[in-house]
Protein backbone atom coordinates (compact mmCIF):
# COMPACT_ATOMS: atom_id res chain seq x y z
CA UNK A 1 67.27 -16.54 -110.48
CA UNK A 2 64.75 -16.30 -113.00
CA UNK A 3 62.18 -19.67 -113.99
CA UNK A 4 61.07 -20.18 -117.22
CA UNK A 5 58.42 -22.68 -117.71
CA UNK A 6 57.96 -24.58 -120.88
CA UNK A 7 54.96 -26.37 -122.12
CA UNK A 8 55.11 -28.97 -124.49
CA UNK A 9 58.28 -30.68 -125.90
CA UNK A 10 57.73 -30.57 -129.74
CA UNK A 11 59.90 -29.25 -131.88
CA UNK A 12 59.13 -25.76 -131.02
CA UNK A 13 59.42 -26.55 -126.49
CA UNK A 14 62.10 -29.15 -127.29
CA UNK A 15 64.32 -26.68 -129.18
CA UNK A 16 63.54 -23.90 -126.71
CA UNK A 17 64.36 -26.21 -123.91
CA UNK A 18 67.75 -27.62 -125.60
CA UNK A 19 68.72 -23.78 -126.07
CA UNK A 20 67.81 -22.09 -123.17
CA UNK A 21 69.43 -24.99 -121.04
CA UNK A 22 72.55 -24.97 -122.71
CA UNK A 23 72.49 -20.75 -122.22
CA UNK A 24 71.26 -20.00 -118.77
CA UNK A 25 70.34 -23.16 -117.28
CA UNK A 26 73.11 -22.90 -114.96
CA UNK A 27 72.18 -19.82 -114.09
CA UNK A 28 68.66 -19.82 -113.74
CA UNK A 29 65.72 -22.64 -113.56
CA UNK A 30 64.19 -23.80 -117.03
CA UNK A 31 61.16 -26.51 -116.77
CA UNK A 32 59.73 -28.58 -119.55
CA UNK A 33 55.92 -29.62 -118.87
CA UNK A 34 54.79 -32.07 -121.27
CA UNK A 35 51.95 -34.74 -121.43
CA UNK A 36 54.54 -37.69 -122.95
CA UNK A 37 57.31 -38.36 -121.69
CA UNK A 38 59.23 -38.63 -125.20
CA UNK A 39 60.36 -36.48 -127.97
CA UNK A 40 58.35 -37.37 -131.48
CA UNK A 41 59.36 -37.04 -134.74
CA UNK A 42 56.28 -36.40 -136.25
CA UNK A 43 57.28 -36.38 -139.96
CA UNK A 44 58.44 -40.43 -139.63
CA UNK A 45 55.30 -41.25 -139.26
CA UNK A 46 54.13 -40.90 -143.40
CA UNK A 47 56.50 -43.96 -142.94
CA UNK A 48 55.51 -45.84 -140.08
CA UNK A 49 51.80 -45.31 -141.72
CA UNK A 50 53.21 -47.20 -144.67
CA UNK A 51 55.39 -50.13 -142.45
CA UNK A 52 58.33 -48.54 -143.98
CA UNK A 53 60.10 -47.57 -140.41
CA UNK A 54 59.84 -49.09 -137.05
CA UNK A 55 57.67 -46.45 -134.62
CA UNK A 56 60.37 -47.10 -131.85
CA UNK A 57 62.70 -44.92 -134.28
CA UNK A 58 60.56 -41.93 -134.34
CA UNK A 59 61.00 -41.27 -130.36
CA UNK A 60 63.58 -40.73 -128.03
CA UNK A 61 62.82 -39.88 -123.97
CA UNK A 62 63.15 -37.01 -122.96
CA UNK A 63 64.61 -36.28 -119.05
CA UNK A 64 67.87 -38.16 -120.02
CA UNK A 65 68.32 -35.50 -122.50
CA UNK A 66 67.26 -33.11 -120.39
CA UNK A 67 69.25 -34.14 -117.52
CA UNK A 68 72.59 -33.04 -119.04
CA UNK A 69 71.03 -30.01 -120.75
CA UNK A 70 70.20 -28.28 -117.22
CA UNK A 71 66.30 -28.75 -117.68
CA UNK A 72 63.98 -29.99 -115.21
CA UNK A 73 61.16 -32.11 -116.66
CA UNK A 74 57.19 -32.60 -115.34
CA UNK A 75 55.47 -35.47 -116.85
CA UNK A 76 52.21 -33.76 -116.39
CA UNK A 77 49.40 -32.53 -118.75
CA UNK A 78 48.84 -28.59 -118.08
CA UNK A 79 44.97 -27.39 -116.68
CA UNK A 80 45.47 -24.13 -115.81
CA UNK A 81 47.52 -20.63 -116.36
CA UNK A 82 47.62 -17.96 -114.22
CA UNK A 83 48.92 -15.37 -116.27
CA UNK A 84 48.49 -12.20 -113.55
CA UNK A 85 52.39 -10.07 -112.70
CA UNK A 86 53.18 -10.96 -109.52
CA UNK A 87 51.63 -14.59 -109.03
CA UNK A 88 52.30 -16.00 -112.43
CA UNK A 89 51.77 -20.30 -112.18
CA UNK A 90 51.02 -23.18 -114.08
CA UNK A 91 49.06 -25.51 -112.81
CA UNK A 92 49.48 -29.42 -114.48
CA UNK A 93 47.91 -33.00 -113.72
CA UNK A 94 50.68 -36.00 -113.61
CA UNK A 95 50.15 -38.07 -115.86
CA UNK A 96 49.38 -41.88 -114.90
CA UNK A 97 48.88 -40.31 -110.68
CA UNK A 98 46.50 -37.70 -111.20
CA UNK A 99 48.52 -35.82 -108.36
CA UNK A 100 48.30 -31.61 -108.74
CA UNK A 101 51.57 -29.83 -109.94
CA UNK A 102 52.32 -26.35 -109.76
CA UNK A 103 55.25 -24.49 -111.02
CA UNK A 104 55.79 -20.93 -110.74
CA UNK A 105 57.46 -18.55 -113.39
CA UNK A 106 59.00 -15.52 -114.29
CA UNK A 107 58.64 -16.55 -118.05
CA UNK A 108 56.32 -19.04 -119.61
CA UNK A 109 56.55 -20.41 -123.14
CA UNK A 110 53.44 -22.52 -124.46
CA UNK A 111 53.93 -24.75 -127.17
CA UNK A 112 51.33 -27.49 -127.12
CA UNK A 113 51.19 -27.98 -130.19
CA UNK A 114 47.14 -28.92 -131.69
CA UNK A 115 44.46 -30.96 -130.59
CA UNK A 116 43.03 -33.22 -132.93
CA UNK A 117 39.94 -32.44 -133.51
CA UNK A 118 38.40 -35.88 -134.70
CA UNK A 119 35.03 -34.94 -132.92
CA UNK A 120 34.86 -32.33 -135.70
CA UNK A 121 33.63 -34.58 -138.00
CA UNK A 122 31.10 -37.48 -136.92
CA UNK A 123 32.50 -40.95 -137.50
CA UNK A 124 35.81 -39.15 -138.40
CA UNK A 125 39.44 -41.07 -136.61
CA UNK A 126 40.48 -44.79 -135.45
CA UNK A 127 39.17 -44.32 -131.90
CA UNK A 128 35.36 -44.00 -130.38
CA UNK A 129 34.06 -45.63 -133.21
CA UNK A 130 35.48 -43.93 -136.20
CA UNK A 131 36.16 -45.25 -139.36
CA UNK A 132 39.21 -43.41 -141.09
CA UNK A 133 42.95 -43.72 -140.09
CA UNK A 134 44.89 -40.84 -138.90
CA UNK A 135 49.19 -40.24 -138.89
CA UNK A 136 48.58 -37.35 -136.56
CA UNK A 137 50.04 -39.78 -132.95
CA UNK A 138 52.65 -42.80 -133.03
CA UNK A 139 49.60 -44.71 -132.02
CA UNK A 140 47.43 -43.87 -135.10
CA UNK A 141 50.21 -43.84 -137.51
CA UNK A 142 50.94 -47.61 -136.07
CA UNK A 143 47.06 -48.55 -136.39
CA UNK A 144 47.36 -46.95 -140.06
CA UNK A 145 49.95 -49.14 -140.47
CA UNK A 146 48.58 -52.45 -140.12
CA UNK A 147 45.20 -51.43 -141.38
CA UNK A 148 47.05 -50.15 -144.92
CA UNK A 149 49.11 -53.73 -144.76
CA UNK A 150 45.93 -55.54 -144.66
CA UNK A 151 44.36 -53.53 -147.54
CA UNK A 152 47.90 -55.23 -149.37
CA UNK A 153 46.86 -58.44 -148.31
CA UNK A 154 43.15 -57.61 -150.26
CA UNK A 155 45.15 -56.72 -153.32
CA UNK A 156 47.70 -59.73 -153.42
CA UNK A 157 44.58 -61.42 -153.88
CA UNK A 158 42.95 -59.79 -156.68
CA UNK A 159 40.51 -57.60 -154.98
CA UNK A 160 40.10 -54.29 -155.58
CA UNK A 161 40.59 -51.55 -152.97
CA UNK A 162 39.41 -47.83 -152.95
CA UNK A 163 42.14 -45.64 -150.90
CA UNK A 164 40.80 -42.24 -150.01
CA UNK A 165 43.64 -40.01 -148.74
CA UNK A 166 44.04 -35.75 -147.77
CA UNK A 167 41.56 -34.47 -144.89
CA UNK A 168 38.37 -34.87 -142.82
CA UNK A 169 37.26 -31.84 -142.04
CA UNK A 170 36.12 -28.05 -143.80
CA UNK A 171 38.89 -26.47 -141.69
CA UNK A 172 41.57 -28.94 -141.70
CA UNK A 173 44.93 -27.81 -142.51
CA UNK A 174 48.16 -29.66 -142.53
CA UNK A 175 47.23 -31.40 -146.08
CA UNK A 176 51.71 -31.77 -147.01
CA UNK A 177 50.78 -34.63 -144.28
CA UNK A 178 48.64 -36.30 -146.29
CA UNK A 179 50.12 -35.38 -149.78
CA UNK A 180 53.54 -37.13 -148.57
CA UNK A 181 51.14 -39.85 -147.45
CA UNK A 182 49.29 -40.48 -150.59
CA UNK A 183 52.48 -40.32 -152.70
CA UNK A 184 54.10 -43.14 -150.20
CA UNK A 185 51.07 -44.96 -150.33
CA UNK A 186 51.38 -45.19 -154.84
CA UNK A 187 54.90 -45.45 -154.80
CA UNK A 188 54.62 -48.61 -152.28
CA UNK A 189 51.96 -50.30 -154.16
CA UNK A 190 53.98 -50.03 -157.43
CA UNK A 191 56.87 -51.45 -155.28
CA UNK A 192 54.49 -54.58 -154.47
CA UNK A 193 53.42 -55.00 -157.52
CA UNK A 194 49.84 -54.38 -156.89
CA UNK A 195 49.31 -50.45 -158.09
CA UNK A 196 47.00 -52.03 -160.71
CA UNK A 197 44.02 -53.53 -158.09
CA UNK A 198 44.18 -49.85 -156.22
CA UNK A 199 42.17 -46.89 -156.96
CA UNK A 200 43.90 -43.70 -155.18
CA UNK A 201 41.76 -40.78 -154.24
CA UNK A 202 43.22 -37.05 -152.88
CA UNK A 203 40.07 -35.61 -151.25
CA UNK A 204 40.77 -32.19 -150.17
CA UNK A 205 39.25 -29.17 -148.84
CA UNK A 206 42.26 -27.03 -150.53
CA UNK A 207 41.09 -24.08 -153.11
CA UNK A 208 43.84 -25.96 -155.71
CA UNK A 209 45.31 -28.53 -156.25
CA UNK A 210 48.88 -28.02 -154.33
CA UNK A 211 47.78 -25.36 -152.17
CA UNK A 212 48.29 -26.75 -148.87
CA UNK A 213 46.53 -24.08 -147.29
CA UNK A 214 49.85 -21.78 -148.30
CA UNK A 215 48.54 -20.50 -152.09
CA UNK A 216 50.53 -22.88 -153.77
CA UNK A 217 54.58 -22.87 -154.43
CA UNK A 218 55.87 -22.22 -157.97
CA UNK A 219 59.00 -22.91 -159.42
CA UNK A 220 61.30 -20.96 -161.78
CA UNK A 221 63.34 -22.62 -163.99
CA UNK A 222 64.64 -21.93 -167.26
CA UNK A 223 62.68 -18.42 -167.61
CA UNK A 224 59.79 -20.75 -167.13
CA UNK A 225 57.17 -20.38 -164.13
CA UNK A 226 55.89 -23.46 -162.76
CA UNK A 227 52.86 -23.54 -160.38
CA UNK A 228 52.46 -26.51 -157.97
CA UNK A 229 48.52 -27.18 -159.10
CA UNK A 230 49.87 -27.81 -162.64
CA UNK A 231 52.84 -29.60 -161.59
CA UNK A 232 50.65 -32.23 -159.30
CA UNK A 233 47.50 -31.95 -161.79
CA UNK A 234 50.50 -33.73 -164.33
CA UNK A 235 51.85 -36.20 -161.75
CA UNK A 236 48.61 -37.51 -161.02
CA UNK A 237 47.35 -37.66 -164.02
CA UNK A 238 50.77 -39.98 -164.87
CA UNK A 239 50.15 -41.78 -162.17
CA UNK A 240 46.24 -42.14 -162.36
CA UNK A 241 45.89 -40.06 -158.58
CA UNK A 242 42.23 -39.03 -158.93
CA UNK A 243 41.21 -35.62 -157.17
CA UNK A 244 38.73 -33.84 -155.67
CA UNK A 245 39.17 -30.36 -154.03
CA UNK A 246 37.29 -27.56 -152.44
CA UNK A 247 35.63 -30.32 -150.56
CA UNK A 248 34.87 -30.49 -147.15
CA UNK A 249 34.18 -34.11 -145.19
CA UNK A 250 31.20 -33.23 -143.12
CA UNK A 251 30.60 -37.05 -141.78
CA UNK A 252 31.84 -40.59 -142.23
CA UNK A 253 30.28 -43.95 -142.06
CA UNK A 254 31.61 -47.31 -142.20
CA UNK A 255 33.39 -47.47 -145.77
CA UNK A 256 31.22 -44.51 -147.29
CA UNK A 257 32.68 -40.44 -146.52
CA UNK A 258 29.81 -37.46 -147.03
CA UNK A 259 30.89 -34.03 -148.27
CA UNK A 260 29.88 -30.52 -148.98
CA UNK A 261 31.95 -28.69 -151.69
CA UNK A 262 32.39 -24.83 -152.03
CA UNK A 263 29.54 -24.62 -154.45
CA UNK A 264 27.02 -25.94 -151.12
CA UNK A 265 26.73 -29.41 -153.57
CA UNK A 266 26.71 -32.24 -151.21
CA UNK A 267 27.50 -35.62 -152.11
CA UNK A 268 29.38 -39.41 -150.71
CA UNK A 269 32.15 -41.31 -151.22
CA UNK A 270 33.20 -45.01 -151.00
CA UNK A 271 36.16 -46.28 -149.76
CA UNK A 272 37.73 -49.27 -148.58
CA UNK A 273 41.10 -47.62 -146.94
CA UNK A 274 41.01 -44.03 -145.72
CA UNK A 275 43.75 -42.10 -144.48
CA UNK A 276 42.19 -38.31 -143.26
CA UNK A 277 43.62 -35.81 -141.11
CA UNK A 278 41.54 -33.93 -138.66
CA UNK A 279 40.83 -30.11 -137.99
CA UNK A 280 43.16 -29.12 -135.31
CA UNK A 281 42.40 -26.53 -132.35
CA UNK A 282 43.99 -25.55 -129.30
CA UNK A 283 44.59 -27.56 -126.53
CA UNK A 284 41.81 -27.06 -123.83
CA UNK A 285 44.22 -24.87 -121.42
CA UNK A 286 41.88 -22.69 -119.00
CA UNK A 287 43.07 -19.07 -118.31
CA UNK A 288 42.66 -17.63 -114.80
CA UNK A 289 43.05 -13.92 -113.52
CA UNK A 290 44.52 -12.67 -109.85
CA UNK A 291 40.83 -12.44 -108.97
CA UNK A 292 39.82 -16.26 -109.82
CA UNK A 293 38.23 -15.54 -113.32
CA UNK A 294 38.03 -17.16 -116.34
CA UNK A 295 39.63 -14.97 -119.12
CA UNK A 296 40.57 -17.75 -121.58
CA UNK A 297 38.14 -16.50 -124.28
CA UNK A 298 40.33 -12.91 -123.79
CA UNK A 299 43.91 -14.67 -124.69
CA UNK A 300 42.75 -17.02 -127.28
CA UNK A 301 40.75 -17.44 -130.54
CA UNK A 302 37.32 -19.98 -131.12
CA UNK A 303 39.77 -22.48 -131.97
CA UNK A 304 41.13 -22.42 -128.83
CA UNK A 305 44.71 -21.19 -130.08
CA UNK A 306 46.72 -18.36 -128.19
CA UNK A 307 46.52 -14.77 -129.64
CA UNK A 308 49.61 -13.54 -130.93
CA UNK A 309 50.89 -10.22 -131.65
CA UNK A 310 52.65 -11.32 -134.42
CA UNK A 311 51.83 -11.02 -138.19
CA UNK A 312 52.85 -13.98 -140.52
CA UNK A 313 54.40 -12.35 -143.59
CA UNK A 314 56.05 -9.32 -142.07
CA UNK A 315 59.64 -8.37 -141.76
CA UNK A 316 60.79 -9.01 -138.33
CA UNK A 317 61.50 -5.59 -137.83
CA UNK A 318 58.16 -4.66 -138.29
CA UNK A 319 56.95 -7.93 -135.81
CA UNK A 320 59.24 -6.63 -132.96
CA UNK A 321 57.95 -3.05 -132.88
C-alpha cells in the first residue's frame, strides 16, 4: 500500500485529494494536511469585499467531504520535509494543540498555495498596524467589507472619498484580483447612487494597462484585433477609472501610499479607501536531508517557492520528457 501525502486543500490539494480518493483510496492511503480546516472559494471574495455575498457561502469543511472520498485529513500546519528515498516524512504542527504530527509517504504533493507577503511593504495590510485592505483571506475580505460599507456611509452624506485599488508591492502579481475588485467596487457605487462623490484609482505595478502580469489578452473579432490595454484604457475612460501603472507601492501611511515607478521617479498618494494586494512568496516550509541538513535553499527559489522542472508555455510533450 502506497501513502500519498497532500499539503494544502486549495483548489489544486482539494482536487488532487477528491481524485486520487475516488481512484485508489481504497487501495492505498491518501492524506490531506492543511492549516484550515475548510475548503475556500477564493474568487467569492471580490464579493464578500463588496457585502454582495455572505462569507459563510464561500467555505465548506472539509473531513466530511473527505470522509466519503477515502481521504484522511490532519488539521495541522506543515514545518518540515524530509525529502531523502527511503525515510521520506512530513512533519506538521496541529493547529489550536501545538502537538507534533508526522506522516510518512511514498508520494508527497505540496500545494500551499502563497504567503502573503504584507511585510513586503511597510504599513502595507489590515493587521499589525497596516493601513490598506486586502481580499487575499475570508477574514480580510470580511474586514474589506465593512471598511468599503463605511466609506458608503461617507458618500450618502456628501463627502468625498478617494478609493485606491490594484497592488502593494513592486513584485505583486495576481492584479485580475483587484481588477474584478475595482470594477465591483464602480459598478456598486453606481448601484447606490453615489458614483458621483467617489474618485476610483487602479494603481498598478503592471507594464500596461490589462497586463495582469500575462502580456495582455487580445481579442479577434470581425478581422479586427483588440488588445486588452486599449479595451480597459476605453472603459475607464467611460467610466472616469483613473490609472497609474508601472508603479510600485514601496510604503504606506495612514491615508497617504508612497511609490517608485519604472522610470526610479518616486512620488505619494492619498486615499481614503484602499484595497491592495500583497507580493506573495512561498510558505516558510524547511527542507531537511537523511543527514539532518538544511537544503531548503537547494529545492526552492528566494521567494521561497518550490523549483519545478516544468516550463510554462511548452507542449506537454516536451514538459514530460
Amino acid at each position: 500500500m502506497a501513502k500519498v501525502v497532500i499539503i494544502g486543500a486549495g483548489f489544486a490539494g482539494h482536487t488532487a485529494a477528491l481524485y486520487l480518493g475516488d481512484k485508489i483510496g481504497r487501495k492505498h492511503e491518501i492524506t490531506v494536511l492543511s492549516n484550515r480546516d475548510v475548503f475556500s472559494y477564493l474568487p467569492s471574495w471580490v464579493w464578500v469585499g463588496v457585502g454582495h455575498m455572505k462569507p459563510e457561502k464561500t467555505i465548506f469543511k472539509l473531513k466530511p467531504v473527505y470522509d466519503r472520498k477515502n481521504v484522511k485529513f490532519v488539521h495541522a500546519a506543515v514545518k518540515e520535509v524530509h525529502p531523502d528515498a527511503g525515510d521520506q516524512y512530513v512533519i506538521g504542527e496541529r493547529i489550536g494543540s501545538g502537538e507534533q504530527v508526522r506522516l510518512d509517504y511514498d508520494y508527497l504533493v505540496i500545494a500551499t498555495g502563497p504567503k502573503l507577503n504584507f511585510e513586503g511593504t511597510p504599513g502595507l495590510g489590515p493587521d499589525g498596524g497596516g493601513f490598506t485592505d486586502s481580499i487575499c483571506s475570508l477574514p480580510h475580505a470580511v474586514k474589506t467589507r465593512d471598511h468599503y460599507l463605511a466609506a458608503i456611509e461617507r458618500l450618502k452624506k456628501g463627502e468625498k472619498v478617494k478609493f485606491v485599488i490594484g497592488t502593494g508591492h513592486p513584485g505583486a502579481t495576481c492584479q485580475g484580483a483587484a481588477f474584478e475588485y475595482i470594477v465591483n467596487v464602480h459598478k456598486d457605487l453606481v448601484k447606490l447612487g453615489v458614483r458621483d462623490n467617489a474618485e476610483l484609482l487602479w494603481l498598478s505595478n503592471e507594464r500596461a494597462l490589462g497586463d495582469f502580469g500575462v502580456k495582455g489578452v487580445q481579442i479577434k473579432r470581425n478581422g479586427h484585433v483588440l488588445k486588452s490595454d486599449e479595451f480597459i484604457q476605453a472603459v475607464f475612460r467611460d467610466h472616469d477609472i483613473k490609472w497609474q501603472i508601472q508603479t510600485g507601492v514601496t510604503k504606506v501611511e495612514d491615508g497617504l501610499i508612497h511609490w517608485e515607478n519604472y522610470e526610479g521617479e518616486q512620488g505619494t498618494t492619498e486615499f481614503d479607501f484602499s484595497m491592495l494586494i500583497p507580493q506573495f512568496k512561498g510558505i516558510p516550509i524547511q527542507y531537511i536531508n537523511k543527514a539532518g541538513e538544511d537544503i531548503t535553499s537547494k529545492v526552492t527559489n528566494p521567494a521561497g517557492f518550490l523549483l519545478v522542472d516544468g516550463k510554462y508555455g511548452m507542449a506537454y510533450p516536451e514538459l514530460s520528457e
